[in-house]
ModelCIF file with pLDDT and N, C-alpha, C, O atoms, coordinates in Angstrom:
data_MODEL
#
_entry.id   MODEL 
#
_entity.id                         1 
_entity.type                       polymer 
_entity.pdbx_number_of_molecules   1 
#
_entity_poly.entity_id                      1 
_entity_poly.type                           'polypeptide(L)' 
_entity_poly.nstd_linkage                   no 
_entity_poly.nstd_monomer                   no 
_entity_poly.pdbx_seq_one_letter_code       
;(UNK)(UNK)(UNK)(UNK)(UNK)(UNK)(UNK)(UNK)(UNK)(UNK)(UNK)(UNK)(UNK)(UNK)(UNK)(UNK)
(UNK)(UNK)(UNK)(UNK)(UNK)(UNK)(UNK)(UNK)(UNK)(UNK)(UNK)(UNK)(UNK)(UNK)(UNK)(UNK)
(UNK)(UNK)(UNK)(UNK)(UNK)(UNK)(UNK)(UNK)(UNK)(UNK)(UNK)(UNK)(UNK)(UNK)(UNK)
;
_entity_poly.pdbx_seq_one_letter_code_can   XXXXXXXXXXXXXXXXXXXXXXXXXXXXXXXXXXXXXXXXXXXXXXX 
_entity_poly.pdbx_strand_id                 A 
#
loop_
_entity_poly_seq.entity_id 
_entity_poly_seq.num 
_entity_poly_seq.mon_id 
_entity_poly_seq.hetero 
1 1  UNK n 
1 2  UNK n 
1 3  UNK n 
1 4  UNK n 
1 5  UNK n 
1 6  UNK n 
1 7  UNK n 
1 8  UNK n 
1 9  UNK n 
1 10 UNK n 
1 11 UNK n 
1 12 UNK n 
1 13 UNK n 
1 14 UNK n 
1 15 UNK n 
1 16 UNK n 
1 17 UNK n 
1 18 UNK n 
1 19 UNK n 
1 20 UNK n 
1 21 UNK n 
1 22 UNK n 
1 23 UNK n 
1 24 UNK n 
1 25 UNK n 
1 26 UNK n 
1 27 UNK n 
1 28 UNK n 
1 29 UNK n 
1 30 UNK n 
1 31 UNK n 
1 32 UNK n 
1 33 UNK n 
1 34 UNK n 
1 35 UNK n 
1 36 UNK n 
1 37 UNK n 
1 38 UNK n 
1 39 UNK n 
1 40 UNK n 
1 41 UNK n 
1 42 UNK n 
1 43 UNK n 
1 44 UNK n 
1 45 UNK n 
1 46 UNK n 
1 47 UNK n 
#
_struct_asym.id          A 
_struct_asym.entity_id   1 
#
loop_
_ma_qa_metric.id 
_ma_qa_metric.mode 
_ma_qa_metric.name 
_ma_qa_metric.software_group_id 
_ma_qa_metric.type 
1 global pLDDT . pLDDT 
2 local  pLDDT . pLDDT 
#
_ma_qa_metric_global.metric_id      1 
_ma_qa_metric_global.metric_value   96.60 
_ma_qa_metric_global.model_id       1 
_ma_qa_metric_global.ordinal_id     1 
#
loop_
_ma_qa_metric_local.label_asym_id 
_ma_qa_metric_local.label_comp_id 
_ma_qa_metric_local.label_seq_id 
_ma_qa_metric_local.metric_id 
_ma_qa_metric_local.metric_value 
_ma_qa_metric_local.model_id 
_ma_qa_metric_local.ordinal_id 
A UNK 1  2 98.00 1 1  
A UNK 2  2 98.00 1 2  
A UNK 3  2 97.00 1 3  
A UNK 4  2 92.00 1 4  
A UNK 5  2 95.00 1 5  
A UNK 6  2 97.00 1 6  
A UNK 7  2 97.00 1 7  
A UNK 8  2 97.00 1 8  
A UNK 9  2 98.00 1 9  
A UNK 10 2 98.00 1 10 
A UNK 11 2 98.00 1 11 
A UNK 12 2 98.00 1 12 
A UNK 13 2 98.00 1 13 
A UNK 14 2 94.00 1 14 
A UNK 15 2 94.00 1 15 
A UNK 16 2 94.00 1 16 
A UNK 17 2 92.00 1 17 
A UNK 18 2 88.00 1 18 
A UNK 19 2 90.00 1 19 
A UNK 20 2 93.00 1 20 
A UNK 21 2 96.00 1 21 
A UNK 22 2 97.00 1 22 
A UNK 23 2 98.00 1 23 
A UNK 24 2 98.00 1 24 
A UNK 25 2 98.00 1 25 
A UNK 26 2 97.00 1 26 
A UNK 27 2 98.00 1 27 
A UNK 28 2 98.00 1 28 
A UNK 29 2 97.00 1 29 
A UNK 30 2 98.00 1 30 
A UNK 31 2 98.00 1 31 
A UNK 32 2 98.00 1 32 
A UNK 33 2 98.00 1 33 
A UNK 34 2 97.00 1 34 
A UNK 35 2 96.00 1 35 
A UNK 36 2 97.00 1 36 
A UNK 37 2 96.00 1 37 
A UNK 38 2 97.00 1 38 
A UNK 39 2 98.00 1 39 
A UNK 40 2 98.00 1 40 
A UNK 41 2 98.00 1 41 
A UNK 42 2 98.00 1 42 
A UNK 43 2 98.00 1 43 
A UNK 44 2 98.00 1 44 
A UNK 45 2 98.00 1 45 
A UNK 46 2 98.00 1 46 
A UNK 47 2 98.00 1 47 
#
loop_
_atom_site.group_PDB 
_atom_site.id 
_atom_site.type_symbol 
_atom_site.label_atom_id 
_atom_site.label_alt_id 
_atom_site.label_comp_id 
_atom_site.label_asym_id 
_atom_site.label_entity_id 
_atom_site.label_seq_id 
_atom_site.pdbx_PDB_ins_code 
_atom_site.Cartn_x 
_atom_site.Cartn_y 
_atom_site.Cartn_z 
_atom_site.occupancy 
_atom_site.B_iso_or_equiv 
_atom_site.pdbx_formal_charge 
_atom_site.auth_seq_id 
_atom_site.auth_comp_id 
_atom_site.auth_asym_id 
_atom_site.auth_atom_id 
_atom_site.pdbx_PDB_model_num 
ATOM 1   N N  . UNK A 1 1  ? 126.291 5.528  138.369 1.00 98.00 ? 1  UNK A N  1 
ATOM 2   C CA . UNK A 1 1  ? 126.151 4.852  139.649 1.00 98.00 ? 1  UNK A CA 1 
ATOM 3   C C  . UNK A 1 1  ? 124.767 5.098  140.222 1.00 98.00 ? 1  UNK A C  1 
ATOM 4   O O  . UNK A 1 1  ? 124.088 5.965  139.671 1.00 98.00 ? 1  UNK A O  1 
ATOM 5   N N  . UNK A 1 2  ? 124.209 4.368  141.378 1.00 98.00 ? 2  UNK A N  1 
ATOM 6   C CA . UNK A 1 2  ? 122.972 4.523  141.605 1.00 98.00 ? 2  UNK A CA 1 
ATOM 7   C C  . UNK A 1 2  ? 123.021 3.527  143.010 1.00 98.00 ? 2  UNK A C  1 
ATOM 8   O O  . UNK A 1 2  ? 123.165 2.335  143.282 1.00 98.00 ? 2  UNK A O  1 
ATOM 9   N N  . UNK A 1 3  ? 122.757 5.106  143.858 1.00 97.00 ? 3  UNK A N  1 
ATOM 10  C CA . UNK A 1 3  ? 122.878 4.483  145.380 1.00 97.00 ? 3  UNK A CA 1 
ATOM 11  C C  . UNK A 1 3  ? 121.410 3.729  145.654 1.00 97.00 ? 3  UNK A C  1 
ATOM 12  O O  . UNK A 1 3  ? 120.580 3.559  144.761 1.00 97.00 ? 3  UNK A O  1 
ATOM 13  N N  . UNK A 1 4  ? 121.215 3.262  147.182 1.00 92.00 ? 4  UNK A N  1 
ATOM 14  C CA . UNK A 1 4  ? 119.917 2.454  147.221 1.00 92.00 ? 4  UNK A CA 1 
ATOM 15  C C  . UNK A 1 4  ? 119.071 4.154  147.622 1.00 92.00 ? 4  UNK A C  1 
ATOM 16  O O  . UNK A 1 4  ? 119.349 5.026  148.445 1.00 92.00 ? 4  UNK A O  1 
ATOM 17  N N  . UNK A 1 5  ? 118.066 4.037  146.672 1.00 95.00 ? 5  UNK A N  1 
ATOM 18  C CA . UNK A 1 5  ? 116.572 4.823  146.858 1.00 95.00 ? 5  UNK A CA 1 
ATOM 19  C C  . UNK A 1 5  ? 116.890 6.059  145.986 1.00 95.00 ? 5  UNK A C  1 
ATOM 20  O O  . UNK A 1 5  ? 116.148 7.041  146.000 1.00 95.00 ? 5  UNK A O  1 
ATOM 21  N N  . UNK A 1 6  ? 118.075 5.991  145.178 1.00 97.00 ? 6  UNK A N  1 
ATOM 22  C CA . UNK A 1 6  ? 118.617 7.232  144.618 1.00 97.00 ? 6  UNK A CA 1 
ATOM 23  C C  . UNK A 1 6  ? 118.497 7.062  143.234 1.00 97.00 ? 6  UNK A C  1 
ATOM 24  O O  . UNK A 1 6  ? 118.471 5.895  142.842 1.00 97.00 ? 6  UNK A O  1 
ATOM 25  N N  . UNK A 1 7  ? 118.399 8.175  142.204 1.00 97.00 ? 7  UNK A N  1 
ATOM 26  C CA . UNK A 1 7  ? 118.556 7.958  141.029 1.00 97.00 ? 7  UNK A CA 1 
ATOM 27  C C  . UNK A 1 7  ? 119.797 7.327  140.166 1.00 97.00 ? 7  UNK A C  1 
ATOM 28  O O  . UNK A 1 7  ? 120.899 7.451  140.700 1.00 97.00 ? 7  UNK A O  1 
ATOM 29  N N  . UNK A 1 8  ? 119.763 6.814  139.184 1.00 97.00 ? 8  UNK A N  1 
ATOM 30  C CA . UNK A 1 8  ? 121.234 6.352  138.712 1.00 97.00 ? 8  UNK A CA 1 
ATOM 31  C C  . UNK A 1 8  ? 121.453 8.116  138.044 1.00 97.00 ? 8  UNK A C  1 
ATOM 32  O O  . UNK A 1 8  ? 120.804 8.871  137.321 1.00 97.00 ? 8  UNK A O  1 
ATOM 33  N N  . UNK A 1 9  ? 123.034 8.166  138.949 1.00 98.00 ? 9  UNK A N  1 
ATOM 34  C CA . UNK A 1 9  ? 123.597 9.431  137.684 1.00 98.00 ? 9  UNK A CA 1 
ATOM 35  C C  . UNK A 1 9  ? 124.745 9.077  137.363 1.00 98.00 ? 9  UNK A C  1 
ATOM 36  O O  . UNK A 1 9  ? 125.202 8.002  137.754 1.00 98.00 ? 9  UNK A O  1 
ATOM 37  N N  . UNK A 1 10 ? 125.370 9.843  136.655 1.00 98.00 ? 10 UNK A N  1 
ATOM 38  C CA . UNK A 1 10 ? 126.489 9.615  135.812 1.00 98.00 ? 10 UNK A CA 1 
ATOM 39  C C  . UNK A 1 10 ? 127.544 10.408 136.563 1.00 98.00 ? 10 UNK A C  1 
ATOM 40  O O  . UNK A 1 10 ? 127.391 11.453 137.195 1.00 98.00 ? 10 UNK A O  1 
ATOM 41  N N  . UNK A 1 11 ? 128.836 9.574  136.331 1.00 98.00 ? 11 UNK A N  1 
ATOM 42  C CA . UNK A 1 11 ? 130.466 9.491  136.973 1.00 98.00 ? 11 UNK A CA 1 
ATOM 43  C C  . UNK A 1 11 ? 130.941 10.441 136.004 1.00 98.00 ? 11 UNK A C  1 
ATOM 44  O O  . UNK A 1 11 ? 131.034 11.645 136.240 1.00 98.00 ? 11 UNK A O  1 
ATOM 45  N N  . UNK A 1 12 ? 131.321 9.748  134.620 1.00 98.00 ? 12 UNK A N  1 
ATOM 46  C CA . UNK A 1 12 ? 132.225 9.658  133.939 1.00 98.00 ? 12 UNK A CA 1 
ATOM 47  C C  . UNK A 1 12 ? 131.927 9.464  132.468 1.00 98.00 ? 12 UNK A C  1 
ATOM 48  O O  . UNK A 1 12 ? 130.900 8.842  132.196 1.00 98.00 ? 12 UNK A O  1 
ATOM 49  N N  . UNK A 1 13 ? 132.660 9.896  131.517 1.00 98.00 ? 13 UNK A N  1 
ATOM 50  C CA . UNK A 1 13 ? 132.495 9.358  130.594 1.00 98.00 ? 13 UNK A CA 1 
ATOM 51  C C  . UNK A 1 13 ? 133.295 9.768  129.123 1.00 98.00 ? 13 UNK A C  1 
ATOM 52  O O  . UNK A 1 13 ? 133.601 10.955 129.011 1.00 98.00 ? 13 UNK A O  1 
ATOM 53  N N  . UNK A 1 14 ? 133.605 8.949  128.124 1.00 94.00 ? 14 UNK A N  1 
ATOM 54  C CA . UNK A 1 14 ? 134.630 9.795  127.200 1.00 94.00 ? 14 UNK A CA 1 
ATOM 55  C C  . UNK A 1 14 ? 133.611 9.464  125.789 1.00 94.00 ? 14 UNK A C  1 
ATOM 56  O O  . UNK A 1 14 ? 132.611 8.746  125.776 1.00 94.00 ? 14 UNK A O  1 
ATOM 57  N N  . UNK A 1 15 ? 134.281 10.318 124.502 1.00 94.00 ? 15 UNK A N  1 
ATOM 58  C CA . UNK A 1 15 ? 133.227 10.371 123.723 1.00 94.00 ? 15 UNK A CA 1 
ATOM 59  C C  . UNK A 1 15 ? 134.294 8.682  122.524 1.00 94.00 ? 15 UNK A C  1 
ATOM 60  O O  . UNK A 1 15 ? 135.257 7.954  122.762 1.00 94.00 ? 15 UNK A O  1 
ATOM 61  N N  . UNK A 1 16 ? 133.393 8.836  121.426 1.00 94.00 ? 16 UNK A N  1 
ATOM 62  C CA . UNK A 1 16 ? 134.315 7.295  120.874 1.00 94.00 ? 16 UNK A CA 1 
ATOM 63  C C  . UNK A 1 16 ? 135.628 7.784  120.517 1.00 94.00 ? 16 UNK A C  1 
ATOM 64  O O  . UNK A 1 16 ? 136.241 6.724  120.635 1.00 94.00 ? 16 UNK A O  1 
ATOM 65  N N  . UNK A 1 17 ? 136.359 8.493  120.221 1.00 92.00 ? 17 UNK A N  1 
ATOM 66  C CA . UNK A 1 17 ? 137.454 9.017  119.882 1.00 92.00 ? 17 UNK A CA 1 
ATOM 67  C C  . UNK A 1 17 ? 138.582 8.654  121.063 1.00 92.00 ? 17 UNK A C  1 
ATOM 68  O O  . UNK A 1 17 ? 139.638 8.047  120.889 1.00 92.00 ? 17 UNK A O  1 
ATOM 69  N N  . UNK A 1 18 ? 138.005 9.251  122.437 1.00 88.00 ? 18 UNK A N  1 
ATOM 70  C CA . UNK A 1 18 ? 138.399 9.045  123.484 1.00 88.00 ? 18 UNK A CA 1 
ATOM 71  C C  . UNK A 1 18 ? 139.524 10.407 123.839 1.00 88.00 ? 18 UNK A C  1 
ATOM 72  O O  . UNK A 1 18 ? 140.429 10.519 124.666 1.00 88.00 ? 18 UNK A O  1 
ATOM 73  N N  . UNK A 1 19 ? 139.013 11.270 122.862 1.00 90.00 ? 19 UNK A N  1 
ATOM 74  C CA . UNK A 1 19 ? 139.557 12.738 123.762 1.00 90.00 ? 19 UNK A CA 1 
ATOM 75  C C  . UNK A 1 19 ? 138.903 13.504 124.399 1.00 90.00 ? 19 UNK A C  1 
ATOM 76  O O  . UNK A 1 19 ? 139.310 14.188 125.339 1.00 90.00 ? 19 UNK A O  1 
ATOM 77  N N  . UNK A 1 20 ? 137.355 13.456 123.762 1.00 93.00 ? 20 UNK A N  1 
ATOM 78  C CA . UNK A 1 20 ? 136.807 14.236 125.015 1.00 93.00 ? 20 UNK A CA 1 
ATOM 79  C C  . UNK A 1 20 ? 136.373 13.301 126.091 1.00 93.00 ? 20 UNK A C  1 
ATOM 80  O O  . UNK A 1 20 ? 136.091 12.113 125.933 1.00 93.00 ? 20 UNK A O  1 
ATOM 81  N N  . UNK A 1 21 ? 136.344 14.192 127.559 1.00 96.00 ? 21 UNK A N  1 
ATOM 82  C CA . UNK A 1 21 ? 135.909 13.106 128.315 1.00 96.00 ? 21 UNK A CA 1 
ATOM 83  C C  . UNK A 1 21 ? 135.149 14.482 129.469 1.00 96.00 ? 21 UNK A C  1 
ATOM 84  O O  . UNK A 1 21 ? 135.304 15.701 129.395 1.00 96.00 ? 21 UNK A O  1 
ATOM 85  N N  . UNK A 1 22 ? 134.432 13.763 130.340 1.00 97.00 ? 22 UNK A N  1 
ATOM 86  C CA . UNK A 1 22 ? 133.644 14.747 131.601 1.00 97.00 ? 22 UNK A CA 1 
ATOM 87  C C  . UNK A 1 22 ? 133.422 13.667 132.634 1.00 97.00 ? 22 UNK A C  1 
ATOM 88  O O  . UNK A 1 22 ? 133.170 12.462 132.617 1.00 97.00 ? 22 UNK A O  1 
ATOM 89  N N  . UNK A 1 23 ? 133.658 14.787 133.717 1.00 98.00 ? 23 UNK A N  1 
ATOM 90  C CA . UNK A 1 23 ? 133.376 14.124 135.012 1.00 98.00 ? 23 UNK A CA 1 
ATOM 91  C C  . UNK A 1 23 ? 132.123 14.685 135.781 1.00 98.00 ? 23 UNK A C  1 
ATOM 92  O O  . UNK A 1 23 ? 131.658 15.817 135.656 1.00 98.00 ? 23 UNK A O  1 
ATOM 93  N N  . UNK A 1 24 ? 131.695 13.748 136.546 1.00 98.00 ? 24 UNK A N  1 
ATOM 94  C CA . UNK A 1 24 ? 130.289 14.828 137.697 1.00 98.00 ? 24 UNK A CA 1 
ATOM 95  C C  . UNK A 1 24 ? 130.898 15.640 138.777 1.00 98.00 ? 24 UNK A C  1 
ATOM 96  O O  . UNK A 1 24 ? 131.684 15.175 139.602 1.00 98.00 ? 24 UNK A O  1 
ATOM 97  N N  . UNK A 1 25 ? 130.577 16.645 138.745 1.00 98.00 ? 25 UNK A N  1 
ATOM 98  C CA . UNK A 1 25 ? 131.744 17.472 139.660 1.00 98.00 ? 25 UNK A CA 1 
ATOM 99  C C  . UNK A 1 25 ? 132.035 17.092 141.031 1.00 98.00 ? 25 UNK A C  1 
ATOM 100 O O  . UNK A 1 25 ? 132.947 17.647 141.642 1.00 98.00 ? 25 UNK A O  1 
ATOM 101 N N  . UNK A 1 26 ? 131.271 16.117 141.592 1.00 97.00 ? 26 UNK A N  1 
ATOM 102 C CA . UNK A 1 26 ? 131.458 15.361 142.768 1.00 97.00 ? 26 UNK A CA 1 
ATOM 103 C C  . UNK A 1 26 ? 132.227 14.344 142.612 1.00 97.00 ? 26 UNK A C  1 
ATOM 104 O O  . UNK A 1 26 ? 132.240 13.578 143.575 1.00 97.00 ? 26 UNK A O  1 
ATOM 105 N N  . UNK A 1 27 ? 133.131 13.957 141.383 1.00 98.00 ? 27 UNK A N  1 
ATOM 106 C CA . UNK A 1 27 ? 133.947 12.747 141.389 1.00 98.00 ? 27 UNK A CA 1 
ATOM 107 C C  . UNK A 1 27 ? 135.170 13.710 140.530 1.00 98.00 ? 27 UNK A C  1 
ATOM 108 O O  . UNK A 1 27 ? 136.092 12.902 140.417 1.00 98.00 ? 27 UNK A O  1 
ATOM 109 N N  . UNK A 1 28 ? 135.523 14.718 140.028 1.00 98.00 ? 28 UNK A N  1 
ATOM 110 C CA . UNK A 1 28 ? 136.615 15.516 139.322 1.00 98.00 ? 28 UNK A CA 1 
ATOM 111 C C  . UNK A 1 28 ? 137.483 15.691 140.168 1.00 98.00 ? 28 UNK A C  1 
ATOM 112 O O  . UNK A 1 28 ? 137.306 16.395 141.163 1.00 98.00 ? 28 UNK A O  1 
ATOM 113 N N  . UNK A 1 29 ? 139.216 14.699 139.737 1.00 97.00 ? 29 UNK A N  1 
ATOM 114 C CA . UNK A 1 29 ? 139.959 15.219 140.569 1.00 97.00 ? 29 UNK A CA 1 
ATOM 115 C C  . UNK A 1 29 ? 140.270 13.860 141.035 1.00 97.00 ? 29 UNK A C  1 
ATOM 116 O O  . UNK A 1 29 ? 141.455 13.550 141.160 1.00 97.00 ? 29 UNK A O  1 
ATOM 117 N N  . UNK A 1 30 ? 139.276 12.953 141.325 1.00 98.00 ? 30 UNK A N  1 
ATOM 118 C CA . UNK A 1 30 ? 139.356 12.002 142.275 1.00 98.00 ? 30 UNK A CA 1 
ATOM 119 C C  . UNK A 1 30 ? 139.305 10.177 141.485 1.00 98.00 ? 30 UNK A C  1 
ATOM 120 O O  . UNK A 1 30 ? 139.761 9.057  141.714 1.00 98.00 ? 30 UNK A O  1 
ATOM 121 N N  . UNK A 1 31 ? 138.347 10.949 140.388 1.00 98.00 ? 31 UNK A N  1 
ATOM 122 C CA . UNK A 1 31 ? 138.371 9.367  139.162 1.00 98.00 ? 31 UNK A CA 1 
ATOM 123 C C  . UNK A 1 31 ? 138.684 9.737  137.910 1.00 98.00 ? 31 UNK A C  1 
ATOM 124 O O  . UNK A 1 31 ? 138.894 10.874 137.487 1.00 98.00 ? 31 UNK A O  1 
ATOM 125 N N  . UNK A 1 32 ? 138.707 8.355  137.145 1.00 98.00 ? 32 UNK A N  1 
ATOM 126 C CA . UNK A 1 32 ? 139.628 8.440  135.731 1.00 98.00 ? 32 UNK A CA 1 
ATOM 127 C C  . UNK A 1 32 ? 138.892 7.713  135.158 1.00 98.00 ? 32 UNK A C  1 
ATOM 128 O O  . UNK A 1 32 ? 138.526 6.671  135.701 1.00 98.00 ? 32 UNK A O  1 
ATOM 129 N N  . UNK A 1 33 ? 138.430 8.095  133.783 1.00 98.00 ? 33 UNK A N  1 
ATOM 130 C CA . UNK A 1 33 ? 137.813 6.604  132.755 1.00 98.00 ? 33 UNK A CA 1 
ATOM 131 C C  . UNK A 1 33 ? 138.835 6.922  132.137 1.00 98.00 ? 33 UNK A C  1 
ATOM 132 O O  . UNK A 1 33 ? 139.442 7.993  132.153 1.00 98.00 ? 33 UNK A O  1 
ATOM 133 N N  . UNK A 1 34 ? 139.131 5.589  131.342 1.00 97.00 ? 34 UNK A N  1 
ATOM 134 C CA . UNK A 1 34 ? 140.249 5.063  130.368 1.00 97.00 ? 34 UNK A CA 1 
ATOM 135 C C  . UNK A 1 34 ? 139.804 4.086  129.374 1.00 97.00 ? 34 UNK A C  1 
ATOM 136 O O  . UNK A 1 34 ? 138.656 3.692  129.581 1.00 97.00 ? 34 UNK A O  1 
ATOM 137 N N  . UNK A 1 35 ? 140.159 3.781  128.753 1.00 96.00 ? 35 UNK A N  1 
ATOM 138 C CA . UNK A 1 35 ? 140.332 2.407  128.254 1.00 96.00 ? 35 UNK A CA 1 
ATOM 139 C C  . UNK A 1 35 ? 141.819 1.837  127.546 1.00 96.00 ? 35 UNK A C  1 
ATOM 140 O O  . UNK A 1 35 ? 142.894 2.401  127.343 1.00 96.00 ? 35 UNK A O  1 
ATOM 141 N N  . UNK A 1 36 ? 141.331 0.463  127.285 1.00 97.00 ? 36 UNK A N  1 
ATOM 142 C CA . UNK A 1 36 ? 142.453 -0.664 126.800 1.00 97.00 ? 36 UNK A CA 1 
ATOM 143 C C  . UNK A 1 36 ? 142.126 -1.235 125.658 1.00 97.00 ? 36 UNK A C  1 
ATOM 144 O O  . UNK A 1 36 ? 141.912 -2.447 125.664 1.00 97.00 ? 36 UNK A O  1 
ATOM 145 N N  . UNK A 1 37 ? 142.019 -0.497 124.458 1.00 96.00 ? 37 UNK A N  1 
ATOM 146 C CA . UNK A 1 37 ? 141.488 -1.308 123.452 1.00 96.00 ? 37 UNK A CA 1 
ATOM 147 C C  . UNK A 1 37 ? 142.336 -2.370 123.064 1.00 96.00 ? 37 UNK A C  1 
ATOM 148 O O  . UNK A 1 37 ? 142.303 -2.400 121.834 1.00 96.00 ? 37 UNK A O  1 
ATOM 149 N N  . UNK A 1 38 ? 143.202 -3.401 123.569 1.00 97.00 ? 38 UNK A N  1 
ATOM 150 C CA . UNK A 1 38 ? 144.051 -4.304 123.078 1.00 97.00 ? 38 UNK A CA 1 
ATOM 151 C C  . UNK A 1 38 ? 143.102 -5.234 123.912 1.00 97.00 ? 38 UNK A C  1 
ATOM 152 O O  . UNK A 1 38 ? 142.854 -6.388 123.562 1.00 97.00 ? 38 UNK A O  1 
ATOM 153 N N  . UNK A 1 39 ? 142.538 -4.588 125.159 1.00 98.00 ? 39 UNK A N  1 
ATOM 154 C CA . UNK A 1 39 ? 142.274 -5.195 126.475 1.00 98.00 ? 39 UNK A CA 1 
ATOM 155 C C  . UNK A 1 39 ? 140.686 -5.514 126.128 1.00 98.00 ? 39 UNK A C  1 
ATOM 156 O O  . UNK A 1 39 ? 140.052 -6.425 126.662 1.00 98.00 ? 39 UNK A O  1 
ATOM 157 N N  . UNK A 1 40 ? 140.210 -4.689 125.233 1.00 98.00 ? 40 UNK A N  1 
ATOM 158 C CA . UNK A 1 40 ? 138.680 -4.313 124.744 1.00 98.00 ? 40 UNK A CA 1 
ATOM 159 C C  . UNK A 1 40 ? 137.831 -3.997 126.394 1.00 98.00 ? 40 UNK A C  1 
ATOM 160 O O  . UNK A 1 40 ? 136.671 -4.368 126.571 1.00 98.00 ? 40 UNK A O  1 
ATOM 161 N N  . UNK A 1 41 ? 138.562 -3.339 127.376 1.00 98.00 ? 41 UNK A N  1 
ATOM 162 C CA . UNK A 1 41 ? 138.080 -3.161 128.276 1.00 98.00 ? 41 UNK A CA 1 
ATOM 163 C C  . UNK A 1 41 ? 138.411 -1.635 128.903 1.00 98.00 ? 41 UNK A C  1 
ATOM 164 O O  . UNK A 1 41 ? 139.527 -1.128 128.792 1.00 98.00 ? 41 UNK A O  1 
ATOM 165 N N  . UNK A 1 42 ? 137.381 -1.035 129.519 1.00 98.00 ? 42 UNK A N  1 
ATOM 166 C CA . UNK A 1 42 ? 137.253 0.463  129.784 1.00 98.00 ? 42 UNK A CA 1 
ATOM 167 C C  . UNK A 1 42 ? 137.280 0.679  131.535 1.00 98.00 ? 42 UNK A C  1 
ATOM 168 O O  . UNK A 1 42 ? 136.559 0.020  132.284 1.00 98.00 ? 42 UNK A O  1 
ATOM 169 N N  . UNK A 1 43 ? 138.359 1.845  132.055 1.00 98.00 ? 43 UNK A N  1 
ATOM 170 C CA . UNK A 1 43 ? 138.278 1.239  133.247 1.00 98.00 ? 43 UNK A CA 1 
ATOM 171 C C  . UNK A 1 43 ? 137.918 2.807  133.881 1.00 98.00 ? 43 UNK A C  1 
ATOM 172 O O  . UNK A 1 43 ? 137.813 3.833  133.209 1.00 98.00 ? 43 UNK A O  1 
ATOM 173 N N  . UNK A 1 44 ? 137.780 2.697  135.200 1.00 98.00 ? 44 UNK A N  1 
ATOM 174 C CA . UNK A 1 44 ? 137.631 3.603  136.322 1.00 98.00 ? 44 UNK A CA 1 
ATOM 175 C C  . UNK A 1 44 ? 138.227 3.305  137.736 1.00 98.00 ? 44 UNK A C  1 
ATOM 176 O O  . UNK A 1 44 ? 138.001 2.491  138.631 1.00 98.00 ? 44 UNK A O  1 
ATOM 177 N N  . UNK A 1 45 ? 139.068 4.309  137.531 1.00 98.00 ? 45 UNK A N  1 
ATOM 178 C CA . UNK A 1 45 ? 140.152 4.236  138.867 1.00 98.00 ? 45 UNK A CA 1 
ATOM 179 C C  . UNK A 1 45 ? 139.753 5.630  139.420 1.00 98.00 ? 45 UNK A C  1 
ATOM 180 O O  . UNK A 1 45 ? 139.857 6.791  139.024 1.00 98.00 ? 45 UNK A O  1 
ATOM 181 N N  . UNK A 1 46 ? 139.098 4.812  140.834 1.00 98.00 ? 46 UNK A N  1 
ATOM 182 C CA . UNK A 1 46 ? 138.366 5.113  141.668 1.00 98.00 ? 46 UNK A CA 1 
ATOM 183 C C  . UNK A 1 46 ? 139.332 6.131  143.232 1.00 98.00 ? 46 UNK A C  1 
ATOM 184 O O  . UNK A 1 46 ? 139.085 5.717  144.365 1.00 98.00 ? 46 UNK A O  1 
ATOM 185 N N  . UNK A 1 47 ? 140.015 6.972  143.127 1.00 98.00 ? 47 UNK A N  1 
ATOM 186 C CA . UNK A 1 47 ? 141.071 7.380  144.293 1.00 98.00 ? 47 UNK A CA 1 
ATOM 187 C C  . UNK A 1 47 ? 140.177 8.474  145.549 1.00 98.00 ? 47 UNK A C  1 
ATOM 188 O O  . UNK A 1 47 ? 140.781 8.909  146.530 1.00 98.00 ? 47 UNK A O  1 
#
């Protein structure tokens, strides 16, 4: 993500396997990456 005047940093993210995964410790707890490979789409649920 990348606020206005801010650097882009990183949320989220899982490796290709899709077991490992890490969060930025300012979003742990609170978001989810996933995906849907039937869906071929990767999501983030944002709480």
């Amino acid at each position: 993500r990348q606020a206005p005047g801010k650097e882009r940093e990183f949320v989220a993210a899982f490796g290709w396997t899709g077991i490992n995964t890490s969060y930025a410790d300012s979003v742990k707890g609170r978001f989810t990456i996933s995906r849907d490979s039937a869906k071929n789409t990767v999501y983030l649920q944002m709480n």
